[in-house]
Protein backbone atom coordinates (compact mmCIF):
# COMPACT_ATOMS: atom_id res chain seq x y z
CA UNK A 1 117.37 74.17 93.05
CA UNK A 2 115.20 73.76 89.48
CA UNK A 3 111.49 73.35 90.17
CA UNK A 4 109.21 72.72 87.60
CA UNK A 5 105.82 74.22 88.39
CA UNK A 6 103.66 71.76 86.63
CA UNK A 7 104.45 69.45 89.72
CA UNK A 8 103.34 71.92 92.19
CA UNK A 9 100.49 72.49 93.65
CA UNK A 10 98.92 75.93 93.81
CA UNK A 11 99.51 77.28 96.99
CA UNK A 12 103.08 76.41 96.55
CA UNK A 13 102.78 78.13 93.55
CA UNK A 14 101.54 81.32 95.29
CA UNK A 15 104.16 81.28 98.14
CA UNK A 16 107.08 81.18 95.37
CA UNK A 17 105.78 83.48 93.52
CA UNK A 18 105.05 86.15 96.18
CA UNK A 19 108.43 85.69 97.51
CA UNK A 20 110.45 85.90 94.10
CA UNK A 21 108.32 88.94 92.32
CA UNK A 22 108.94 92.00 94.97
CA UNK A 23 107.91 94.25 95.84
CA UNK A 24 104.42 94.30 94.27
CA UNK A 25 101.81 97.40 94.63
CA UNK A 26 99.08 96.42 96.51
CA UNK A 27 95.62 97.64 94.64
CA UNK A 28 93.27 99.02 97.25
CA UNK A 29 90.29 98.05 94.99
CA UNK A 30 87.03 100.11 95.76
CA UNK A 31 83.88 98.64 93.81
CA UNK A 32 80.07 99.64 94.30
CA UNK A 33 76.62 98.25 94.84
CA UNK A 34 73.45 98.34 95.75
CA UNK A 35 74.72 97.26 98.87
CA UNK A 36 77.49 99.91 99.35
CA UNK A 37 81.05 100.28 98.70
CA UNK A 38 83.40 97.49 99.05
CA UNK A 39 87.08 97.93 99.53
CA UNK A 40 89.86 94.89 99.37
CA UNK A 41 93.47 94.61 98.31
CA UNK A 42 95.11 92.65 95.32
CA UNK A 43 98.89 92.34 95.51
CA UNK A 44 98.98 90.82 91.75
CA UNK A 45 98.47 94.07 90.49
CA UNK A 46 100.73 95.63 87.86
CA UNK A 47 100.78 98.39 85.14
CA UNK A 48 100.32 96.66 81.94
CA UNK A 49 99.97 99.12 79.29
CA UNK A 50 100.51 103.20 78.44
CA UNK A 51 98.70 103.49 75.22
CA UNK A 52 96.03 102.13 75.69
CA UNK A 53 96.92 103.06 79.92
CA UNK A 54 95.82 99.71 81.63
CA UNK A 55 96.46 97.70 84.71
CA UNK A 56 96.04 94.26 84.97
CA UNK A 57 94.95 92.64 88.34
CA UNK A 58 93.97 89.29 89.37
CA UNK A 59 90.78 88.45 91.57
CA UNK A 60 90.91 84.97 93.40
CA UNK A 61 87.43 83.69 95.02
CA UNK A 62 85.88 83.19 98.36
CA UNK A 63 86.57 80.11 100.23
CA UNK A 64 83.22 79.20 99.00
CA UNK A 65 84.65 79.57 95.37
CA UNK A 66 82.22 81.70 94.77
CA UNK A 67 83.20 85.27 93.25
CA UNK A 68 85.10 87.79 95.36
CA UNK A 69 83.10 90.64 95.79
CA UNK A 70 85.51 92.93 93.88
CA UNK A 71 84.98 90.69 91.13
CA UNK A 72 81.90 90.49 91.01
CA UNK A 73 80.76 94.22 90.86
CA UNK A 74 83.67 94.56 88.33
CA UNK A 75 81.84 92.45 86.21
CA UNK A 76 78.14 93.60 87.25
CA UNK A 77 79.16 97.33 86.95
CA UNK A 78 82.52 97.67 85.11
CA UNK A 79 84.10 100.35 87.01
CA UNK A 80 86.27 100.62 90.20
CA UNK A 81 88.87 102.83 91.85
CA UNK A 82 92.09 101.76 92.76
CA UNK A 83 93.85 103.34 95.56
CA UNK A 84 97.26 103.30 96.93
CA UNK A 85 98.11 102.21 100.40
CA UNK A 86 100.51 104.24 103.13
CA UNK A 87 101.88 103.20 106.49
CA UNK A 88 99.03 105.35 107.89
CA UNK A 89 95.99 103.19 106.37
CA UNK A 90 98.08 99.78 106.31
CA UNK A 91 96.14 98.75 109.22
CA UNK A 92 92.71 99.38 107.68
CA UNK A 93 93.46 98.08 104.46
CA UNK A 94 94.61 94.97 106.16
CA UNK A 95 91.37 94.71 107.56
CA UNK A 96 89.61 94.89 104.30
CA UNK A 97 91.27 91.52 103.40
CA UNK A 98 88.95 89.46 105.60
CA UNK A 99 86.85 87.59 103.67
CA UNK A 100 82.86 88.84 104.40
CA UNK A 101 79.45 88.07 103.39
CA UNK A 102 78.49 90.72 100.22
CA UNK A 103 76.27 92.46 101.80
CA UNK A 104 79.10 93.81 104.00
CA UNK A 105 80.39 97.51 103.20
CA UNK A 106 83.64 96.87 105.10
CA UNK A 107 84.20 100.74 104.89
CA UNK A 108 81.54 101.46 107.23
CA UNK A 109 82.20 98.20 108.95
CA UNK A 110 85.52 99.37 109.68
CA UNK A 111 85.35 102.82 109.94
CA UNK A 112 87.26 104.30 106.90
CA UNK A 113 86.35 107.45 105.47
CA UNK A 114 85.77 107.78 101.75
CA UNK A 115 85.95 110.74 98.93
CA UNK A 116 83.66 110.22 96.29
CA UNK A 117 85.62 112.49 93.28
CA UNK A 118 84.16 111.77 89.86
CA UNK A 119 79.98 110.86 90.05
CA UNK A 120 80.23 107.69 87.84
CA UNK A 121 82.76 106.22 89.44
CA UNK A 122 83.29 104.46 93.21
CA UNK A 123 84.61 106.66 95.98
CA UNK A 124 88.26 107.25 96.79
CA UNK A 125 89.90 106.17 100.10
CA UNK A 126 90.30 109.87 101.56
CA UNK A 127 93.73 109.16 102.82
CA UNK A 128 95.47 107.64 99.65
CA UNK A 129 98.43 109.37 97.87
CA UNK A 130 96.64 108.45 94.46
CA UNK A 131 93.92 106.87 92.87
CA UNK A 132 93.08 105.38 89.32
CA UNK A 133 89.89 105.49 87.97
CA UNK A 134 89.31 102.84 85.62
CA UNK A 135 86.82 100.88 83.56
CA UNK A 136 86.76 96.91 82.76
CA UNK A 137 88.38 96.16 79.82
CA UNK A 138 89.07 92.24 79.53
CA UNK A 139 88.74 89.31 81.73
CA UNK A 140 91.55 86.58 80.54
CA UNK A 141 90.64 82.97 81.08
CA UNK A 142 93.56 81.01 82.59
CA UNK A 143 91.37 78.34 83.50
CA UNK A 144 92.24 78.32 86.94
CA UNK A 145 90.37 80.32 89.87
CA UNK A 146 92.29 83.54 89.73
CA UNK A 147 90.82 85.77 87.20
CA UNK A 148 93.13 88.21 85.49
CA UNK A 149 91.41 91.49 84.71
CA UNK A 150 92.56 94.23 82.03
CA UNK A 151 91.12 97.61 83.39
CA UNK A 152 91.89 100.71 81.79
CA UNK A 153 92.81 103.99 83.74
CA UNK A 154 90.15 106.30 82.70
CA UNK A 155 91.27 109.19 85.29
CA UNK A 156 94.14 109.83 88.06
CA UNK A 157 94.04 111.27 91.15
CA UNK A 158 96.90 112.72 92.78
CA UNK A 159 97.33 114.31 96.23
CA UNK A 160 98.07 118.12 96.19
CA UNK A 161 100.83 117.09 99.14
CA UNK A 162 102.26 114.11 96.72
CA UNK A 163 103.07 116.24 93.57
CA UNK A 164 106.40 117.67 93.91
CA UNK A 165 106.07 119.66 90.28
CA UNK A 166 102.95 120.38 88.25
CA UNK A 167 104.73 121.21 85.03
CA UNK A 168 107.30 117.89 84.97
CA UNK A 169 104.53 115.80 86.48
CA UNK A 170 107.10 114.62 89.33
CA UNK A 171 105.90 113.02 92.01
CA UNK A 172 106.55 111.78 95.59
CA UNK A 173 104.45 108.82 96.61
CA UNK A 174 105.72 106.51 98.99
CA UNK A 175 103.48 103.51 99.73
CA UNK A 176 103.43 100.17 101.03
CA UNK A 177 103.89 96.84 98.92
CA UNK A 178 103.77 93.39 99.54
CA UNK A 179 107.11 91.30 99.88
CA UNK A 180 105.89 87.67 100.55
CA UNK A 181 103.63 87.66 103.25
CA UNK A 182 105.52 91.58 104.49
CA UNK A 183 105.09 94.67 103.80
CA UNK A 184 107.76 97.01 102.88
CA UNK A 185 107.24 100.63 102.54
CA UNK A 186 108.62 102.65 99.77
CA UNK A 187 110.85 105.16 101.85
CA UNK A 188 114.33 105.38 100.25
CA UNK A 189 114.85 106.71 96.84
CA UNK A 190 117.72 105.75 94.96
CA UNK A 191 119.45 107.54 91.93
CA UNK A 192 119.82 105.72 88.89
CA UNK A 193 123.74 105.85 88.10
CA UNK A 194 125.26 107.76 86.08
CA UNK A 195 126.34 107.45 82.92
């Protein structure tokens, strides 16, 4: 089966594409207002860069095509904080995905506690494994209504219980990603071979 893309339409698009590229990192995106906090999750997230360190993520819109609210306090205030998601806080972060009304500060709404680390930027989500702390960079005009965003990781946050060894910097951090409309959970490492 060869399908050409220009002859599909969008949501098509989506479903292929979030079935094909797996697993993907879901960003557990915390921005700030003057209305509070608001916490959602992007699954077209990805590391994009080391030097400069940058992530790219891409922000759809409400149903009302007006900006998400992520979005729009990335743009407004050009900072966020992007958190990983476990097993344990799958179920709130799933919550966070329902579209509300901005005024909303879905982690009060649904009851999940938050660390704030670093004064200038948003809160953390006190149960992640890691966070990235990162400023807007670039917003990349596809011309469609997902909006690619270049942010660069300012600071990282790392869970004493998730850092195996200070000195090498290893890590373990098992968290969940999206696999089409799943979730799969990072929970068996495997060796690369040998040579």
């Amino acid at each position: 089966m060869l399908i050409d893309f220009d002859t599909l339409e969008v949501a098509k698009r989506y479903k292929l594409m979030s079935q094909c590229i797996v697993p993907r990192p879901i960003a557990w995106i915390v921005t700030e207002s003057s209305n509070g906090l608001n916490a959602a999750p992007f699954s077209y997230f990805a590391p994009l860069s080391s030097s400069p360190a940058a992530v790219v993520v891409s922000i759809g819109h409400k149903s009302d095509s007006t900006p998400k609210d992520t979005l729009k306090n990335l743009l407004q205030n050009g900072k966020c904080t992007i958190c990983a998601v476990t097993a344990e806080t799958l179920p709130k972060m799933h919550q966070t995905a329902t579209e509300l009304d901005y005024e909303i500060d879905e982690t009060k709404l649904f009851g999940i506690e938050t660390k704030r680390l670093l004064p200038d930027f948003p809160p953390i989500i006190a149960d992640t494994p890691y966070a990235l702390f990162c400023t807007f960079m670039q917003k990349i005009d596809l011309g469609g209504k997902t909006v690619p965003l270049i942010l660069k990781i300012e600071n990282l946050y790392i869970s004493p219980q998730n850092v195996l060894d200070e000195n090498s910097l290893e890590l373990n951090i098992q968290t969940v990603a999206r696999v089409g409309k799943r979730y799969a959970l990072y929970d068996k490492i495997v060796e690369p071979p040998k040579n």
